[in-house]
N, C-alpha and C. Protein backbone atom coordinates (compact mmCIF):
# COMPACT_ATOMS: atom_id res chain seq x y z
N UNK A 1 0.84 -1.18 0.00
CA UNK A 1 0.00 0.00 0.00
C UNK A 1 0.89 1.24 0.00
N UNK A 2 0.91 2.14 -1.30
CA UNK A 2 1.21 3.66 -0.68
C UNK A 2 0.44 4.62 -0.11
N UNK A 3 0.62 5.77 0.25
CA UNK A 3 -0.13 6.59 0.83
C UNK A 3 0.35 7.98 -0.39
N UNK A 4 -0.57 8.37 -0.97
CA UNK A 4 -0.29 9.65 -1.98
C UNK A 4 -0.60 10.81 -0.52
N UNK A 5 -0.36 11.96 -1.00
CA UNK A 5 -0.33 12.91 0.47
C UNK A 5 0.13 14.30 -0.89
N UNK A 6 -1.11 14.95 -1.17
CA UNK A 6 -0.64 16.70 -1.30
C UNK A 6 -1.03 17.53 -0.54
N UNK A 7 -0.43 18.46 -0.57
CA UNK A 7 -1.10 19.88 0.20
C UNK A 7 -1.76 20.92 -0.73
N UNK A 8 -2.62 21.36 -0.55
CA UNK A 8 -3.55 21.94 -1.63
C UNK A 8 -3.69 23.26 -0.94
N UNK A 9 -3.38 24.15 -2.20
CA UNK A 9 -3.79 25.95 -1.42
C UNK A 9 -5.12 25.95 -2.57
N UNK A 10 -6.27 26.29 -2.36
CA UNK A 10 -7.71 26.65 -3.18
C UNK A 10 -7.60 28.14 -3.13
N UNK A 11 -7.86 28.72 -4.18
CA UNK A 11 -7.63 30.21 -4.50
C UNK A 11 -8.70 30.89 -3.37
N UNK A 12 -8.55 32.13 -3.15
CA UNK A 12 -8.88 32.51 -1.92
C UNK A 12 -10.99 32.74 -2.00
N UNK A 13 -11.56 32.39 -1.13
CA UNK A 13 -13.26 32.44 -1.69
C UNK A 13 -13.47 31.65 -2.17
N UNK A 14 -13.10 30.69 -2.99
CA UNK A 14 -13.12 29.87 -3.71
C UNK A 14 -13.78 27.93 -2.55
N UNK A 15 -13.44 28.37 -1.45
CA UNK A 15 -13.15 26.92 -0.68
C UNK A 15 -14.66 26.09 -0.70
N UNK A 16 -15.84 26.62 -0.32
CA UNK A 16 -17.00 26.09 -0.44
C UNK A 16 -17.48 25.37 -2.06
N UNK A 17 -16.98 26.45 -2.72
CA UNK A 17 -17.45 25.72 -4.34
C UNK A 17 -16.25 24.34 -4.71
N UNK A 18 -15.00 24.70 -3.69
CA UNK A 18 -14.39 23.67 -3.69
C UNK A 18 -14.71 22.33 -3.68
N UNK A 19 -14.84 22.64 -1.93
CA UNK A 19 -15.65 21.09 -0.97
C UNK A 19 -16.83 20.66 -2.22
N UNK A 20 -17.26 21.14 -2.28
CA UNK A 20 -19.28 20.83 -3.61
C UNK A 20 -18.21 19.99 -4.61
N UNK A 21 -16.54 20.38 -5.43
CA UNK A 21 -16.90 19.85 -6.44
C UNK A 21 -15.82 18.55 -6.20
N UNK A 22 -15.08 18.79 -4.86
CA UNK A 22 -14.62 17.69 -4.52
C UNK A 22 -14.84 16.71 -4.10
N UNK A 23 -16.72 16.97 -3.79
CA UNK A 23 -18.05 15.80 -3.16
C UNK A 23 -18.34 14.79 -4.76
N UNK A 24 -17.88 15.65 -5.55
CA UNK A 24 -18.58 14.95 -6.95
C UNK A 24 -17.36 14.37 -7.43
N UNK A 25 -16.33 14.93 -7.17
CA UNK A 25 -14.61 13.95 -7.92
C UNK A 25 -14.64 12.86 -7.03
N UNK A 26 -14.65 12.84 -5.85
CA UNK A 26 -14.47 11.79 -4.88
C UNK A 26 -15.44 10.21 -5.54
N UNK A 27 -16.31 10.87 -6.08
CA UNK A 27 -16.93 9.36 -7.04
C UNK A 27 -16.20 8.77 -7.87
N UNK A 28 -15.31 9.62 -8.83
CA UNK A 28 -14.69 9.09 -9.65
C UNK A 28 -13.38 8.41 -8.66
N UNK A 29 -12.55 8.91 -8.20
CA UNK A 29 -11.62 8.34 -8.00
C UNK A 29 -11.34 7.31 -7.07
N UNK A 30 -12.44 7.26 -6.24
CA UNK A 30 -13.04 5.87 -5.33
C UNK A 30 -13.47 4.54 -6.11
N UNK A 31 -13.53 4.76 -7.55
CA UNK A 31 -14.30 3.87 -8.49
C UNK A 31 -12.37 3.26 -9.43
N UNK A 32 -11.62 3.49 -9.38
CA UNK A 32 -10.66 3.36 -9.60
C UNK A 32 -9.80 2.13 -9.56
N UNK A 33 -9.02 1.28 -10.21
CA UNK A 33 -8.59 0.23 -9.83
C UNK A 33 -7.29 0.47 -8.70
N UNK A 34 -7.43 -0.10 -7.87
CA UNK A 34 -6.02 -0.06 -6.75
C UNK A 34 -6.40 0.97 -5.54
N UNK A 35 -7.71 1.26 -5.88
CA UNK A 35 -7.95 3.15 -4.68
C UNK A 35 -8.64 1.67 -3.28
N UNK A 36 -7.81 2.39 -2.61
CA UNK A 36 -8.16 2.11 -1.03
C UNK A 36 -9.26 2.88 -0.35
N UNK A 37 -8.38 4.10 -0.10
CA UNK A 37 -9.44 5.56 0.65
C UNK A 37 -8.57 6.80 0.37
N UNK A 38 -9.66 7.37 0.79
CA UNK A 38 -9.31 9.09 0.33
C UNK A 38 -10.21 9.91 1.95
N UNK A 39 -9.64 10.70 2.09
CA UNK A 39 -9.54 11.78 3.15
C UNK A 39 -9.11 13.12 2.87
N UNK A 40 -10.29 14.42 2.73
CA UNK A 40 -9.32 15.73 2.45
C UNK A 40 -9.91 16.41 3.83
N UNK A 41 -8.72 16.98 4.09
CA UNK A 41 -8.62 17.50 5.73
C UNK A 41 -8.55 19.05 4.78
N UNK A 42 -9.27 19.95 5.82
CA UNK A 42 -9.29 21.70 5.82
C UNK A 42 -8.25 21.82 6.98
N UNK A 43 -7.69 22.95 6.75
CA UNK A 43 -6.51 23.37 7.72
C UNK A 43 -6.93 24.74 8.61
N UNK A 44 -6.80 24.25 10.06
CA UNK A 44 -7.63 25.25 9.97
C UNK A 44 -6.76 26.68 10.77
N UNK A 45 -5.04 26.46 10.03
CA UNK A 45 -4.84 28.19 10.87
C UNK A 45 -4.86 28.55 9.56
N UNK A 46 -4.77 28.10 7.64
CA UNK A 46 -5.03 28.53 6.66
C UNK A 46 -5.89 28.28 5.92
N UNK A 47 -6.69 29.58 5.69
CA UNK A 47 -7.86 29.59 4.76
C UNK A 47 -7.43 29.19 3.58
N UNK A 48 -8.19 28.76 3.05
CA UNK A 48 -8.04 27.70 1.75
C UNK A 48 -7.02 26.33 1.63
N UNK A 49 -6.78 26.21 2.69
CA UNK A 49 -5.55 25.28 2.43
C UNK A 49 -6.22 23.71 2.95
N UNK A 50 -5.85 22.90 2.17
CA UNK A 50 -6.18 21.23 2.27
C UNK A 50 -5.14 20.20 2.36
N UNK A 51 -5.74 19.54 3.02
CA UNK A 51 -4.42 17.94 2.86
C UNK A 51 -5.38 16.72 2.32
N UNK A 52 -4.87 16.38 1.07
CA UNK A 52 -5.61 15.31 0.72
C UNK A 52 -4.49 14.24 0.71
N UNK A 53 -5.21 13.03 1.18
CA UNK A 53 -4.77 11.36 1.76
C UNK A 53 -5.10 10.36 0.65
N UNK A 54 -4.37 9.66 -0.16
CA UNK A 54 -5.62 8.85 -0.76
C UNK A 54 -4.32 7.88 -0.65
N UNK A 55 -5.33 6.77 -0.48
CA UNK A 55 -4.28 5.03 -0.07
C UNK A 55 -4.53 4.15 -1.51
N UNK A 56 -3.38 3.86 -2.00
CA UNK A 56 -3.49 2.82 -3.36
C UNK A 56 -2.72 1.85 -3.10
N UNK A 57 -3.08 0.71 -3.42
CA UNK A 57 -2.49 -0.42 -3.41
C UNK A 57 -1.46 -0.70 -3.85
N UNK A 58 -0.80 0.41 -5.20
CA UNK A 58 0.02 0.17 -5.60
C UNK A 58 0.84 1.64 -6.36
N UNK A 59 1.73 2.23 -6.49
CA UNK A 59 2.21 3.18 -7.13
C UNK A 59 1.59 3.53 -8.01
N UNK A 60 1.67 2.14 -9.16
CA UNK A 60 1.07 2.79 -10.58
C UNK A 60 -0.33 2.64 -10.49
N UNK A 61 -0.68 2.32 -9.59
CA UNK A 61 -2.33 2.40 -9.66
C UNK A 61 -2.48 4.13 -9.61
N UNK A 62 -1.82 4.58 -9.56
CA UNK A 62 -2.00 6.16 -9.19
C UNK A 62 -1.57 6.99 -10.28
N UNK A 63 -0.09 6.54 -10.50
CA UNK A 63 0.54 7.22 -11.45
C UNK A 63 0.36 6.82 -13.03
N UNK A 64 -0.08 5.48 -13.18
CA UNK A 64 -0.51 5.10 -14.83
C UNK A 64 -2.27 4.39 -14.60
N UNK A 65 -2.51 3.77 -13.80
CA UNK A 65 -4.18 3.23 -13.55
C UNK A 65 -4.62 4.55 -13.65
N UNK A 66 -4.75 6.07 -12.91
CA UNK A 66 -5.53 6.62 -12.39
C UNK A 66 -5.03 8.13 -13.16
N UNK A 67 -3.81 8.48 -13.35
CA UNK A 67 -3.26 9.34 -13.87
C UNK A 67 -3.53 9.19 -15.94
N UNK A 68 -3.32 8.15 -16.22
CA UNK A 68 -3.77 7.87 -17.44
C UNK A 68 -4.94 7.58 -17.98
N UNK A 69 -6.05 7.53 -17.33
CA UNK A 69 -7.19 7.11 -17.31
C UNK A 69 -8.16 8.49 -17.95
N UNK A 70 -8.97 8.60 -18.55
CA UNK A 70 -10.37 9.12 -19.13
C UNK A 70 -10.87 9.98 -17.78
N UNK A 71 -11.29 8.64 -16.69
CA UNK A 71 -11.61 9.47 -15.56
C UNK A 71 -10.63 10.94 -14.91
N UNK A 72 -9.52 10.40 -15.26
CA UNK A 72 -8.83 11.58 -14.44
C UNK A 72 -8.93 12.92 -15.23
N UNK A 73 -9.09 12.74 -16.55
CA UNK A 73 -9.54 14.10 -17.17
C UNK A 73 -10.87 14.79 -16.56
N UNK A 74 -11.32 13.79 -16.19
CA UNK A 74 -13.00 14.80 -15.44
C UNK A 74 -12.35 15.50 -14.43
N UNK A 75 -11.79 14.49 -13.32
CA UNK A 75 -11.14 14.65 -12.31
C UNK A 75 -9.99 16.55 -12.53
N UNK A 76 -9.83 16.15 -13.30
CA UNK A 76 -9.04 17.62 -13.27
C UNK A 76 -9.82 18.74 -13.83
N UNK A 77 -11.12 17.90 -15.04
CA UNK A 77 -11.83 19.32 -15.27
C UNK A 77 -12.71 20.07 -14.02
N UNK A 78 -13.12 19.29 -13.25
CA UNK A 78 -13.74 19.39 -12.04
C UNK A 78 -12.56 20.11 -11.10
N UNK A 79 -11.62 20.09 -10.77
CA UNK A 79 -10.96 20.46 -9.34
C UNK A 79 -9.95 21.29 -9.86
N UNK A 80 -9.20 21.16 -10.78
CA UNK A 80 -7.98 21.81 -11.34
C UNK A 80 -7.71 23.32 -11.15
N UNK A 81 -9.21 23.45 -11.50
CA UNK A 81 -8.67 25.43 -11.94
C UNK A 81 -8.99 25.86 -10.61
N UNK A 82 -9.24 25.12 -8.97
CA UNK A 82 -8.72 26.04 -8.07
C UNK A 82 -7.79 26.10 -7.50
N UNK A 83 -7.02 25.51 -7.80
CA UNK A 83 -5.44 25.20 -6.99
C UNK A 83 -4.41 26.88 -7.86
N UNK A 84 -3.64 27.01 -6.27
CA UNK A 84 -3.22 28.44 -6.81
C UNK A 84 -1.60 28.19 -5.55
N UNK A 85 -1.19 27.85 -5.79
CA UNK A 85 0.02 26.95 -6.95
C UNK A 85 -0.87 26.04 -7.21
N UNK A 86 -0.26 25.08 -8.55
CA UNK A 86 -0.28 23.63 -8.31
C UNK A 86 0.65 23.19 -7.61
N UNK A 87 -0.35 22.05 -6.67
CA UNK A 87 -0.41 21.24 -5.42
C UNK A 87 1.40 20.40 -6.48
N UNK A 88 2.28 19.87 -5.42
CA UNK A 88 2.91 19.01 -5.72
C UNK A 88 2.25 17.37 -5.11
N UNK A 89 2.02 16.48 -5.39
CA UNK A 89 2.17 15.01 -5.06
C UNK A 89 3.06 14.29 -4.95
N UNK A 90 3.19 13.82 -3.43
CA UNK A 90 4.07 12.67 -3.19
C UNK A 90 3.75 11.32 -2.54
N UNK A 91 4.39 10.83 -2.86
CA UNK A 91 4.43 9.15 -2.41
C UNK A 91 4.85 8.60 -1.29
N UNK A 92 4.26 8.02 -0.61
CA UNK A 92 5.02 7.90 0.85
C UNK A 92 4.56 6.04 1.08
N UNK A 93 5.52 5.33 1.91
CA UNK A 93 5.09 4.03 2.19
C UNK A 93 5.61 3.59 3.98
N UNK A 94 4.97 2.90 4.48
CA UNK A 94 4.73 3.03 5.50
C UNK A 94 6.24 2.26 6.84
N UNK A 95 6.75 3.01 7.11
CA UNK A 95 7.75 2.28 8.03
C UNK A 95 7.75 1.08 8.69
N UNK A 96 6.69 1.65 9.41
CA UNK A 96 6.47 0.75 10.71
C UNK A 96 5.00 -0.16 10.86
């Protein structure tokens, strides 16, 4: 299992129309081959700022299953244009 882990800044005002369209991506990418779970945490000493969690079974389930996929084009037409940077993604696997 990895654990994917970004930090997300949502352009400022923007956070409510966020959460709404991240209620509707969360279908797609739960429907995914290798998706475990997903968790997006609000931060709460920064406005707009998120931590999203999502557990895959496997690297490329993320980076070629889910990243190459049809779905992930929704996935970004839906969420993309509020991120202010784009979010970096990393990979993390579990120590202990």
């Amino acid at each position: 299992m990895i654990l994917e882990a970004v930090l997300l800044q949502v352009k400022s005002g923007m956070e409510q129309d966020y959460e709404n369209a991240f209620a509707k991506a969360s279908h797609i990418i739960s429907s995914m081959k290798g998706y475990i779970s997903h968790e997006l945490q609000r931060c709460l000493e920064v406005d707009g700022k998120y931590l999203l969690l999502v557990k895959w079974e496997t690297l490329e389930d993320h980076t070629i299953g889910f990243r190459e996929s049809s779905e992930y084009q929704q996935w970004k037409e839906l969420l993309h244009h509020f991120y202010d940077p784009f979010p970096v993604v990393e990979h993390f696997v579990k120590v202990n």
